[in-house]
N, C-alpha and C. Protein backbone atom coordinates (compact mmCIF):
# COMPACT_ATOMS: atom_id res chain seq x y z
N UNK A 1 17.98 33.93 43.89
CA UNK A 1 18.22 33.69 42.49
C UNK A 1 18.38 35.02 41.77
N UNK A 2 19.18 35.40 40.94
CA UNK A 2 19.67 36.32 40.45
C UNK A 2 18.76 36.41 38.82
N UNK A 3 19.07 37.48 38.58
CA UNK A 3 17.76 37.88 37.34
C UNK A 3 18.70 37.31 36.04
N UNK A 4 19.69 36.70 36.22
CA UNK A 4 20.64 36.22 34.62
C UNK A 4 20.62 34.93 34.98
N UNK A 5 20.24 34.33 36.32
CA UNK A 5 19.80 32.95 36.14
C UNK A 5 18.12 32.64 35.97
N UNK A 6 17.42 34.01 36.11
CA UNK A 6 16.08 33.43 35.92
C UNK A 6 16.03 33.91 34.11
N UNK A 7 16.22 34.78 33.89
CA UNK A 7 16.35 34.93 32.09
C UNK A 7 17.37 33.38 31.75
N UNK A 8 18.19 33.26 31.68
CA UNK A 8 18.82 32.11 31.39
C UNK A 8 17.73 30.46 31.70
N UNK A 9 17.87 30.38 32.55
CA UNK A 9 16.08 29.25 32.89
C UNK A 9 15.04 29.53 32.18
N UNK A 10 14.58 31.16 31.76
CA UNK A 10 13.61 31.04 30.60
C UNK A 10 13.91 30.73 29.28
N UNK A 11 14.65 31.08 28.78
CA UNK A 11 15.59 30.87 28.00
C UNK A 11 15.68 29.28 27.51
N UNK A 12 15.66 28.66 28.33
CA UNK A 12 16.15 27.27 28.73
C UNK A 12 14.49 26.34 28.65
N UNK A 13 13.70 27.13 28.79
CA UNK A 13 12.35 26.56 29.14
C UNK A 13 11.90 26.84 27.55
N UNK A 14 12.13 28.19 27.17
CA UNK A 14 11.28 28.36 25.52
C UNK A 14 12.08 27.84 24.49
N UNK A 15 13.46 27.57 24.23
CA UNK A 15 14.10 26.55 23.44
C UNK A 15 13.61 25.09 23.34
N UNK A 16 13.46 24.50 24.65
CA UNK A 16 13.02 23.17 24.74
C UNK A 16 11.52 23.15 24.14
N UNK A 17 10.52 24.19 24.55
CA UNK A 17 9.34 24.47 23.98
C UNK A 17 9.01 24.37 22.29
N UNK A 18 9.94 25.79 21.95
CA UNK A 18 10.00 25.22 20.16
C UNK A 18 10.78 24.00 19.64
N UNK A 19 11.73 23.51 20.70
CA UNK A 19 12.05 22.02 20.23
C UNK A 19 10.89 21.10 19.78
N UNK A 20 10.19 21.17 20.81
CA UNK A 20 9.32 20.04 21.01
C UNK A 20 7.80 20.14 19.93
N UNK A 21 7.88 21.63 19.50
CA UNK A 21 7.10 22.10 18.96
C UNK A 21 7.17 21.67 17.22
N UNK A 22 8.89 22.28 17.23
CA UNK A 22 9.12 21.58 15.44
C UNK A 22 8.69 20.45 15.61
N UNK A 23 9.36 19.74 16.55
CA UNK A 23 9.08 17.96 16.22
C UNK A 23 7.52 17.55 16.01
N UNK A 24 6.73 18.10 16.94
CA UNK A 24 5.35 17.83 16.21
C UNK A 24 4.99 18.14 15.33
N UNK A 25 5.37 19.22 14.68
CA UNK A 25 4.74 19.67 13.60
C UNK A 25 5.80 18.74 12.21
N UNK A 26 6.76 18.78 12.58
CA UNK A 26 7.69 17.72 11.67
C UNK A 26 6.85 15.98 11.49
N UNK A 27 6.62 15.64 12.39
CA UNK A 27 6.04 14.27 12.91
C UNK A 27 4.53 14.54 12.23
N UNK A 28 3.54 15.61 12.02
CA UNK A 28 2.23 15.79 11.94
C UNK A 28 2.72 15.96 10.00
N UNK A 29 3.61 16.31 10.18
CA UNK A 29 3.93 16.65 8.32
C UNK A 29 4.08 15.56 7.68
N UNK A 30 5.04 14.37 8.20
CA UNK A 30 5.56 13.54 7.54
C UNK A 30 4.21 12.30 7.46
N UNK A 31 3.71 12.30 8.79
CA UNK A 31 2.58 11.49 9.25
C UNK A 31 1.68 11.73 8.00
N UNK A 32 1.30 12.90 7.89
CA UNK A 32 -0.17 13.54 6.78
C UNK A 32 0.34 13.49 5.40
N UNK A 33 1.47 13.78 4.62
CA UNK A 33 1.78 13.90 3.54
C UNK A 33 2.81 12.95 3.14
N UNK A 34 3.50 11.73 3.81
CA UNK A 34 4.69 11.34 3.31
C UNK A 34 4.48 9.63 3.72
N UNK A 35 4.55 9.49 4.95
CA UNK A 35 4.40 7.99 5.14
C UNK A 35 3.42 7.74 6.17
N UNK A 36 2.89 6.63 6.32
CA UNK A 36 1.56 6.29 7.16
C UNK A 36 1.70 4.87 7.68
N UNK A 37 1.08 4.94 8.38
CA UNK A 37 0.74 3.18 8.43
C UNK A 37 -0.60 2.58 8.22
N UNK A 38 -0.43 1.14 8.23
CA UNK A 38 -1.66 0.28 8.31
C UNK A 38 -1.01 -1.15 8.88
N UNK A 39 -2.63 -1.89 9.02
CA UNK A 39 -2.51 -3.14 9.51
C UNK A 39 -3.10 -4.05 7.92
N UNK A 40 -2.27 -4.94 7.94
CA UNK A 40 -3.44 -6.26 7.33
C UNK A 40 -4.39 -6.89 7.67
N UNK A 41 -4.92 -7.15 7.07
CA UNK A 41 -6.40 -7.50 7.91
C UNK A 41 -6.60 -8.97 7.02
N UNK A 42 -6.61 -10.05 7.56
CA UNK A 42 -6.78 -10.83 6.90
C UNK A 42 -6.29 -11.38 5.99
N UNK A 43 -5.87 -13.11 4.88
CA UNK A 43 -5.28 -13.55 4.36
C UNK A 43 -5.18 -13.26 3.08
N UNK A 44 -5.45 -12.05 2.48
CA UNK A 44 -5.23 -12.20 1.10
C UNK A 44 -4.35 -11.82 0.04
N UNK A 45 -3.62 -11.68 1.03
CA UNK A 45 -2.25 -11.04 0.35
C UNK A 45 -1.10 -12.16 0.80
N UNK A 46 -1.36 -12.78 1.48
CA UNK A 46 -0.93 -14.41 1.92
C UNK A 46 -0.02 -14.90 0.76
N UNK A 47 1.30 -15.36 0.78
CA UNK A 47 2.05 -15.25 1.66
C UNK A 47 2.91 -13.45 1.55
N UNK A 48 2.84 -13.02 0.44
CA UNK A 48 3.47 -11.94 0.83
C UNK A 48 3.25 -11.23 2.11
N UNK A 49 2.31 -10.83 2.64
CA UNK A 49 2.14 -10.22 3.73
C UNK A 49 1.07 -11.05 4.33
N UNK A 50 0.94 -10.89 5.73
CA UNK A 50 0.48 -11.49 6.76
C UNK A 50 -0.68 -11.09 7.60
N UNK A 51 -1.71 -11.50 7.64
CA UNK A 51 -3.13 -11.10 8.80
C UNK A 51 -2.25 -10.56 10.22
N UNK A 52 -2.39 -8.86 10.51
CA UNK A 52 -2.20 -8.94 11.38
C UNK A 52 -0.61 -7.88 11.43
N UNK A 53 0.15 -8.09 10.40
CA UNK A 53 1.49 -7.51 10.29
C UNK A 53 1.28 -5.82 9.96
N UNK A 54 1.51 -5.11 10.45
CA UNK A 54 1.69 -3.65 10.60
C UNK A 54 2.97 -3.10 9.11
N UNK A 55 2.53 -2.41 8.23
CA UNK A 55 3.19 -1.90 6.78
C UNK A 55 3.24 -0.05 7.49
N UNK A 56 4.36 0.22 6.75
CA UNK A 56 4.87 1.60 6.62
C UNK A 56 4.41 1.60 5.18
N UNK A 57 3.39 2.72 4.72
CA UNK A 57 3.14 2.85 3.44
C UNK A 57 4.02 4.50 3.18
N UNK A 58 4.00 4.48 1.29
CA UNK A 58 4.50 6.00 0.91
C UNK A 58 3.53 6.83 0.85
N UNK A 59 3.21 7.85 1.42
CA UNK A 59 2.50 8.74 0.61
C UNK A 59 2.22 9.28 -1.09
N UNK A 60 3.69 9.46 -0.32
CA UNK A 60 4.49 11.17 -1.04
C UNK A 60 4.83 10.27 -3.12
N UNK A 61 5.16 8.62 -2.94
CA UNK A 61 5.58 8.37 -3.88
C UNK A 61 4.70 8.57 -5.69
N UNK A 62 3.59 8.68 -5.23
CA UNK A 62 2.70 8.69 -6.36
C UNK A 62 1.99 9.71 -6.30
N UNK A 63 2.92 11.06 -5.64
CA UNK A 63 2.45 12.37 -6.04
C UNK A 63 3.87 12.62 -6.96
N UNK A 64 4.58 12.06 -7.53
CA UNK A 64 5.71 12.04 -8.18
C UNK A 64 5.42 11.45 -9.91
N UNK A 65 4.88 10.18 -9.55
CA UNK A 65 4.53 8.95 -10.32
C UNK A 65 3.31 8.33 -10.07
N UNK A 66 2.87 7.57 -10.96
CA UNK A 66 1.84 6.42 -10.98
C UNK A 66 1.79 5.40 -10.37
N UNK A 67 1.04 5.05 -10.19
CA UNK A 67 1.45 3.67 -9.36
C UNK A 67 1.72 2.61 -10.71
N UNK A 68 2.57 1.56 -10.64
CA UNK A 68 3.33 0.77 -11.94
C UNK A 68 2.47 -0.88 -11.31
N UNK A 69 2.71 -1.64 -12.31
CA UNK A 69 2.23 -2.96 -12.28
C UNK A 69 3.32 -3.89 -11.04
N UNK A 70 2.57 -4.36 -10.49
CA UNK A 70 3.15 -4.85 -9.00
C UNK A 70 3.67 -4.50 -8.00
N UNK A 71 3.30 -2.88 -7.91
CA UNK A 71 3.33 -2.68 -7.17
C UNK A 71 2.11 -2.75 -5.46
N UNK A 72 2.08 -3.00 -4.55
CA UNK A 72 1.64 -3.31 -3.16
C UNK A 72 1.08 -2.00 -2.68
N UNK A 73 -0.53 -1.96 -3.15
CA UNK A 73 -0.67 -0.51 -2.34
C UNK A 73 -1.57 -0.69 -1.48
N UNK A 74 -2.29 0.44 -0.96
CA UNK A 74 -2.80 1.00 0.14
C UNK A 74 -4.71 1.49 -1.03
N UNK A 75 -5.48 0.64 -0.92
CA UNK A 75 -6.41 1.35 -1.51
C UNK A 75 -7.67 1.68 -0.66
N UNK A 76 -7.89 3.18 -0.65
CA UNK A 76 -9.03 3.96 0.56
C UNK A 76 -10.37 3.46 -0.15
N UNK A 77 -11.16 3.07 0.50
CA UNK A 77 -12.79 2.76 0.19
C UNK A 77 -13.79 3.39 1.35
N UNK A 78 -14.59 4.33 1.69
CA UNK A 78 -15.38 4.33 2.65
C UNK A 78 -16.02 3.31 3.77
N UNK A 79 -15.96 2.28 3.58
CA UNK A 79 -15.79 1.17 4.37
C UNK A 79 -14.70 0.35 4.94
N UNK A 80 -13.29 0.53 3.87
CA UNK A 80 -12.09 0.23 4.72
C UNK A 80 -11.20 0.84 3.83
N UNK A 81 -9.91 0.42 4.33
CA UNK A 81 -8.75 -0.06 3.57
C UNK A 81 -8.78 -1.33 2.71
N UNK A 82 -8.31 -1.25 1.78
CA UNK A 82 -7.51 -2.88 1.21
C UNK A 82 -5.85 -2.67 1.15
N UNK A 83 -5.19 -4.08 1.14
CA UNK A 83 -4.11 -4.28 0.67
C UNK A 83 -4.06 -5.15 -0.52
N UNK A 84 -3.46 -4.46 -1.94
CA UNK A 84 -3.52 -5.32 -3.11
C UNK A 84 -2.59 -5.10 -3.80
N UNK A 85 -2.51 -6.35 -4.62
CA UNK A 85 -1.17 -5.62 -5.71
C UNK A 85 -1.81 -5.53 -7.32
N UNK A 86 -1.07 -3.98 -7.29
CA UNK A 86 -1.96 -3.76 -8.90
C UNK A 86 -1.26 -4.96 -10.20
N UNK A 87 -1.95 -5.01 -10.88
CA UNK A 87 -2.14 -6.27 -12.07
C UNK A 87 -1.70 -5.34 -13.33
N UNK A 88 -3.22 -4.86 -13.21
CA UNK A 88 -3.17 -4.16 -14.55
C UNK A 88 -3.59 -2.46 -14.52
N UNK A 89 -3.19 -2.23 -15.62
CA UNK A 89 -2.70 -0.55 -16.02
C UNK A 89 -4.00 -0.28 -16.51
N UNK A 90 -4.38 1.29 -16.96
CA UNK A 90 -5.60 1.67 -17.57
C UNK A 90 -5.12 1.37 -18.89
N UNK A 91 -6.32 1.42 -19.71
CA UNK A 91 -6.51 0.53 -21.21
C UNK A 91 -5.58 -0.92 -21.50
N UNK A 92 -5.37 -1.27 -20.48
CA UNK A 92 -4.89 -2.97 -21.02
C UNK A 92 -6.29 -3.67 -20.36
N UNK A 93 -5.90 -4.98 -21.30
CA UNK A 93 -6.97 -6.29 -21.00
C UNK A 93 -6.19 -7.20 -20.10
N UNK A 94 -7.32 -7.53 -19.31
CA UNK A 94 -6.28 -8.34 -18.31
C UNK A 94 -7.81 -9.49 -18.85
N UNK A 95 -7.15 -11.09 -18.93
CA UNK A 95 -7.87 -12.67 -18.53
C UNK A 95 -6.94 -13.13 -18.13
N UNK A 96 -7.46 -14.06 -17.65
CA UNK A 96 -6.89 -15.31 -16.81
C UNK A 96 -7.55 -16.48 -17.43
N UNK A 97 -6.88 -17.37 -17.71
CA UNK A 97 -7.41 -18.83 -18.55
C UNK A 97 -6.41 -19.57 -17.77
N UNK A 98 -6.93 -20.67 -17.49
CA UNK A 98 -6.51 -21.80 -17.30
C UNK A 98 -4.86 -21.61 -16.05
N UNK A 99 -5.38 -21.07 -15.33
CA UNK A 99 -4.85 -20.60 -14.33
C UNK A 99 -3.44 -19.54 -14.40
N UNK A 100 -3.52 -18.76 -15.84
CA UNK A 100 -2.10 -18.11 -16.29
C UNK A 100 -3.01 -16.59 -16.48
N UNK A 101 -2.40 -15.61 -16.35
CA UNK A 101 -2.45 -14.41 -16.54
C UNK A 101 -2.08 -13.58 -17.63
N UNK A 102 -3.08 -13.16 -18.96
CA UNK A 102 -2.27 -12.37 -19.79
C UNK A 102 -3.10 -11.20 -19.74
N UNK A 103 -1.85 -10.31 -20.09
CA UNK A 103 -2.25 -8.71 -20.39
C UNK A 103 -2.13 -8.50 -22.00
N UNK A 104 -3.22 -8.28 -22.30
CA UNK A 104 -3.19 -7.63 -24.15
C UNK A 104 -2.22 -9.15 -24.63
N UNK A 105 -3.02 -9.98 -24.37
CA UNK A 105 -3.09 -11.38 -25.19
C UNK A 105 -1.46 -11.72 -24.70
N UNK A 106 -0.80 -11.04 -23.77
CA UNK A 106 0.53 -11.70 -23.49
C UNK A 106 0.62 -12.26 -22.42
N UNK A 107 1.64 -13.29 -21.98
CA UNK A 107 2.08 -14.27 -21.18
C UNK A 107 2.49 -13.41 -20.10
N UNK A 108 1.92 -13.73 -19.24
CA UNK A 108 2.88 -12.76 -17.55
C UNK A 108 2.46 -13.28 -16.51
N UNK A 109 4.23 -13.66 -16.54
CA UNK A 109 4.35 -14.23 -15.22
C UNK A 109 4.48 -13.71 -13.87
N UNK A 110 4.29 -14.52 -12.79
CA UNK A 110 3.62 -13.23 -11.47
C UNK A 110 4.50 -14.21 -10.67
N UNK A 111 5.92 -13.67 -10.43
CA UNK A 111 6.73 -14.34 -9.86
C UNK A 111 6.85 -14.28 -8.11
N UNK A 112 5.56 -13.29 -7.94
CA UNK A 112 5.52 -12.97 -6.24
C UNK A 112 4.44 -14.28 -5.86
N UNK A 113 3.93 -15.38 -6.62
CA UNK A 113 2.60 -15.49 -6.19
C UNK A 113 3.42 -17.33 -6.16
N UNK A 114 2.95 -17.82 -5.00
CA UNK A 114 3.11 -19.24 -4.72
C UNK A 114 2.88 -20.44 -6.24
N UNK A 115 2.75 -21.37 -5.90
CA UNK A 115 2.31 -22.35 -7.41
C UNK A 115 1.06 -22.51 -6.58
N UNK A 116 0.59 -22.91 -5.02
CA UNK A 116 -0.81 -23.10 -4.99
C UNK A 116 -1.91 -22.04 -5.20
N UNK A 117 -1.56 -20.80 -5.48
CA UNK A 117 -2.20 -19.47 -5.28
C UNK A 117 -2.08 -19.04 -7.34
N UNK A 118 -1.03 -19.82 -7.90
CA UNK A 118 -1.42 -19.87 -9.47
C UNK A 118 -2.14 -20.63 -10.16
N UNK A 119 -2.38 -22.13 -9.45
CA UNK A 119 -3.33 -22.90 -9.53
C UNK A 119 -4.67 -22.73 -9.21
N UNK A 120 -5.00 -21.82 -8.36
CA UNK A 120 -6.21 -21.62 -7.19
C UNK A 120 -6.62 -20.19 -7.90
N UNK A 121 -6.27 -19.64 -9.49
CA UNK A 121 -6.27 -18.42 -9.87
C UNK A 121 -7.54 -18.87 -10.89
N UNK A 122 -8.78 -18.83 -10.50
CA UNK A 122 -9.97 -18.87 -11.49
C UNK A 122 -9.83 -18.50 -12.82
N UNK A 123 -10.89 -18.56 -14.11
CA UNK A 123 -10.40 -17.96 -15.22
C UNK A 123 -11.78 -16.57 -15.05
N UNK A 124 -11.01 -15.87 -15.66
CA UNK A 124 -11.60 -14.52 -15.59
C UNK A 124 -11.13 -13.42 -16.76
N UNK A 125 -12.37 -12.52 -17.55
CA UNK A 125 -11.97 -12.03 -18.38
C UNK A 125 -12.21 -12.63 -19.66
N UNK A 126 -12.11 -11.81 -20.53
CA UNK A 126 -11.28 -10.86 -21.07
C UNK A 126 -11.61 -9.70 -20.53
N UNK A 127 -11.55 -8.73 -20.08
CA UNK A 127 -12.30 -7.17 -19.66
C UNK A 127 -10.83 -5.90 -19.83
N UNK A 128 -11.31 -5.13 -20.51
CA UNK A 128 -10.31 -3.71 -20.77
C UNK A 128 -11.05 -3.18 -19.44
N UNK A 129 -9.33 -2.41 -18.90
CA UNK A 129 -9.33 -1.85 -18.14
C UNK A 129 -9.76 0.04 -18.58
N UNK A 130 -10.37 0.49 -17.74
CA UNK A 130 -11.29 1.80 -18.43
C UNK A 130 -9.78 2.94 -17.89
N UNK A 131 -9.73 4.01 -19.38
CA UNK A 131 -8.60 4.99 -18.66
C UNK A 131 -9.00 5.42 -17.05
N UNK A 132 -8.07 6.12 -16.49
CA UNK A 132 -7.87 6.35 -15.16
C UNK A 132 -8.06 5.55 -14.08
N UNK A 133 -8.03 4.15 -14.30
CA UNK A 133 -8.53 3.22 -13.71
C UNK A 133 -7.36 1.71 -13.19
N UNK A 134 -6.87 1.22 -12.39
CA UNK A 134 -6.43 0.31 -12.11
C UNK A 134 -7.13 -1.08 -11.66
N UNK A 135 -6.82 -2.68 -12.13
CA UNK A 135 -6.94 -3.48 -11.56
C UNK A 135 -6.13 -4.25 -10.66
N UNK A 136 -6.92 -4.83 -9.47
CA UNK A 136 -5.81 -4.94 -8.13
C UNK A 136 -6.37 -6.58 -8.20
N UNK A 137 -5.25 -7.06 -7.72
CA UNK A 137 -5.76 -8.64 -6.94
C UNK A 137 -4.93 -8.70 -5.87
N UNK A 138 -5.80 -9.60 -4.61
CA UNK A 138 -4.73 -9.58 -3.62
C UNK A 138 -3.63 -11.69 -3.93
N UNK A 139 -2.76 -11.31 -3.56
CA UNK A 139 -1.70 -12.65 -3.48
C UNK A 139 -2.32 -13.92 -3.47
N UNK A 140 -2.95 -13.84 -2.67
CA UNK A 140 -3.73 -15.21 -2.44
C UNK A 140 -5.14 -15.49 -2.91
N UNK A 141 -5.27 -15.48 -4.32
CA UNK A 141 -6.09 -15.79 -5.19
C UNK A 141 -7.50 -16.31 -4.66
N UNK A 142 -7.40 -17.47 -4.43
CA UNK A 142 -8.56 -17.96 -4.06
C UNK A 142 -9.67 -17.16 -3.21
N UNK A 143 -9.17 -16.62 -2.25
CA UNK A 143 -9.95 -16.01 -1.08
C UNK A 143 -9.97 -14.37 -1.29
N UNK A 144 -9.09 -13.22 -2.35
CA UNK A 144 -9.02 -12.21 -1.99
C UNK A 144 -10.15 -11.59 -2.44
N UNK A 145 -11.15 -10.65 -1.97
CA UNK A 145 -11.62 -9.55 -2.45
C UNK A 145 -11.13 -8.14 -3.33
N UNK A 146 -11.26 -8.36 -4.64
CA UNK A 146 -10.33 -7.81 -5.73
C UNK A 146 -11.10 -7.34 -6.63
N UNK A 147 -10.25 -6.62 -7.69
CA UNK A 147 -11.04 -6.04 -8.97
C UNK A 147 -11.89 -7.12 -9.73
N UNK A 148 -11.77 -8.39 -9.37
CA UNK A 148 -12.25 -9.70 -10.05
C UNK A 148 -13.93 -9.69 -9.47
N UNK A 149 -14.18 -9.27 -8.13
CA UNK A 149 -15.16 -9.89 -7.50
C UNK A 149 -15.43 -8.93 -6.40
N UNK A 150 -15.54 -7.56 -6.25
CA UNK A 150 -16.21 -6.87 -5.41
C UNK A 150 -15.52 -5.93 -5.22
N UNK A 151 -14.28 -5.32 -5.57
CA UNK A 151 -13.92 -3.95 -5.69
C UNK A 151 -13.99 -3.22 -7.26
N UNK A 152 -14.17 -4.37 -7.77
CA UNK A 152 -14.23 -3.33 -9.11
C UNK A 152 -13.07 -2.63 -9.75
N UNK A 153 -13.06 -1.83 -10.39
CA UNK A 153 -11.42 -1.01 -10.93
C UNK A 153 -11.04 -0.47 -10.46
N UNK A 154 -10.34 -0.18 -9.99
CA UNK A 154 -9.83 1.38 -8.65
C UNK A 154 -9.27 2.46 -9.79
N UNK A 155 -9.80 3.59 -9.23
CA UNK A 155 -9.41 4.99 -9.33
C UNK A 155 -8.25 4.91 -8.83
N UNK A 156 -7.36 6.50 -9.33
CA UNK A 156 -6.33 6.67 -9.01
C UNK A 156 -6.06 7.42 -7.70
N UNK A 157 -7.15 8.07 -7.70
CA UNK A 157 -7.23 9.10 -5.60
C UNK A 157 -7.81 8.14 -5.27
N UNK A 158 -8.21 6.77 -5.22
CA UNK A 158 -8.60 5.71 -4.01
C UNK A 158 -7.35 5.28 -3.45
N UNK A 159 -5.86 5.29 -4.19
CA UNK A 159 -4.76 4.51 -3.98
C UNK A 159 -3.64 5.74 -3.14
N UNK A 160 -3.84 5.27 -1.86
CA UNK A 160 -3.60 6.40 -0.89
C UNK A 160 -2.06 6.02 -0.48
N UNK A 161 -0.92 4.64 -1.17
CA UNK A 161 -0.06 4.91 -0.80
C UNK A 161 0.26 3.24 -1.44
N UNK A 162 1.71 3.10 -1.38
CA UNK A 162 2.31 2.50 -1.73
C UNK A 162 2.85 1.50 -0.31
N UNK A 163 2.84 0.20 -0.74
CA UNK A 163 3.60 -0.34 0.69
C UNK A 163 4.98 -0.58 0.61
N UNK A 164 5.58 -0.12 1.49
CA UNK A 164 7.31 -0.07 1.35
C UNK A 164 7.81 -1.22 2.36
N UNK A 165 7.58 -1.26 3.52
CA UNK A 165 7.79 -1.92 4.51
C UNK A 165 6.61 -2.13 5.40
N UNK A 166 7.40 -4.33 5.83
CA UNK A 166 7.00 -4.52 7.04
C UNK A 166 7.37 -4.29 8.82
N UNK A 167 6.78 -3.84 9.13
CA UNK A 167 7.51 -3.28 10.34
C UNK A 167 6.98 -3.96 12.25
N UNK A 168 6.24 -4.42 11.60
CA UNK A 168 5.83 -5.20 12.69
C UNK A 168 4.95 -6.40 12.37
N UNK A 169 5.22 -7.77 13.01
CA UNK A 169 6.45 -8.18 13.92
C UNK A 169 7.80 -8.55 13.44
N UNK A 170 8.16 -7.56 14.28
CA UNK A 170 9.66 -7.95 14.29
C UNK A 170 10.42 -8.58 13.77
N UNK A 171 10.30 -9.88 14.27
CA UNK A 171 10.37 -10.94 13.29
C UNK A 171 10.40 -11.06 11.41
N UNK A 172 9.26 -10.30 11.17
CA UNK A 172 8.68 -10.39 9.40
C UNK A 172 9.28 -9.11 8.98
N UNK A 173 10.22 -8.16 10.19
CA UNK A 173 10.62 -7.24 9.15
C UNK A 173 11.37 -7.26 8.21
N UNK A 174 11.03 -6.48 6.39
CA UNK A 174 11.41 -6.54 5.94
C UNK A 174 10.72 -5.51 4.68
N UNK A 175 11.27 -5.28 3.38
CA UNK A 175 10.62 -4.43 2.34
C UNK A 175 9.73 -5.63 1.96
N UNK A 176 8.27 -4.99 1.62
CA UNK A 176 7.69 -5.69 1.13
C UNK A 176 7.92 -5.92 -0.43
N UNK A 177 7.79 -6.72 -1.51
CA UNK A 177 8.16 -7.18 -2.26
C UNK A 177 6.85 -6.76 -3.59
C-alpha cells in the first residue's frame, strides 16, 4: 500500500468521523432546545389525543411567544408530565355553569371538545386567574386531572412545549388540533 493511499483512507476515515460527529451534536441540539417527545398517558385528553399515542412537542415555540388559549401543551411537574389544553390566560376569570364555559362573563365555545365531554363539564368557578399564571383542562372533562382539581394554575417555565404532532401510531398520524 502506498503512502497516498494510506493518507487518502485517513482522510476518508476523519471526514466520516466529523460527519457523524455534526450529526450528533445537530440531533443533541435540536433534541435539547427545539423539539422533544412524549407519550400520553391515559384518557384525558380523549378524544383529541389518545392513551398511549407518542406527540412531537415544540420547544423552541414559546421562547418566541406565549403560549395562547387552546393551545395543547407539554406541562413539567416533578412527578410527571401532563398533556392539557390551556383555557385560560393570566388575569381572566374562567366558570363553568351549567355545563358552558365563560371567560370574563363571556360565552366560549370549545369547538375541540365532544357534546358528551360538554355535558360531563362540572360547574366550577368563578376564580381569576393570578398574573404569570395559566389554566389547563384536559379534553375529556369528566376524568382529567386539571387546573380545576389537582394541578392548580400553571406557571409559565412548567410549560415545557407545545404539541404539534401525532406521530405514533401510524395510523393517528396527524397535527394535533
Amino acid at each position: 500500500m502506498s503512502f497516498l493511499t494510506k493518507t487518502k483512507e485517513k482522510n476518508e476515515w476523519l471526514e466520516w468521523g466529523k460527519a457523524i460527529l455534526i450529526a450528533i451534536i445537530l440531533a443533541f441540539l435540536l433534541r435539547t432546545f427545539i423539539f422533544a417527545t412524549s407519550i400520553v398517558e391515559g384518557d384525558s385528553m380523549d378524544p383529541t389525543l389518545q392513551d398511549g399515542e407518542r406527540v412531537i412537542f415544540n420547544k423552541f415555540v414559546y421562547l418566541i411567544d406565549g403560549p395562547d388559549r387552546g393551545d395543547i401543551v407539554i406541562i413539567q411537574r416533578p412527578d410527571k408530565n401532563y398533556v392539557k389544553r390551556i383555557i385560560g390566560l393570566p388575569g381572566e376569570t374562567i366558570e363553568i355553569r351549567n355545563h358552558k364555559l365563560y371567560i370574563n362573563n363571556d360565552l366560549h365555545e370549545q369547538t375541540f371538545l365532544s357534546e358528551d365531554a360538554k355535558n360531563h363539564t362540572g360547574n366550577f368557578g368563578p376564580i381569576t386567574i393570578p398574573k404569570d399564571r395559566y389554566f389547563v383542562m384536559g379534553d375529556n372533562r369528566s376524568i382529567s386531572k386539571d387546573s380545576r382539581n389537582g394541578l392548580g394554575f400553571i406557571m409559565e417555565d412548567e410549560i415545557i412545549g407545545k404539541s404539534e404532532f401525532v406521530f405514533y401510531p401510524f395510523s393517528e398520524m396527524a397535527k394535533t388540533r
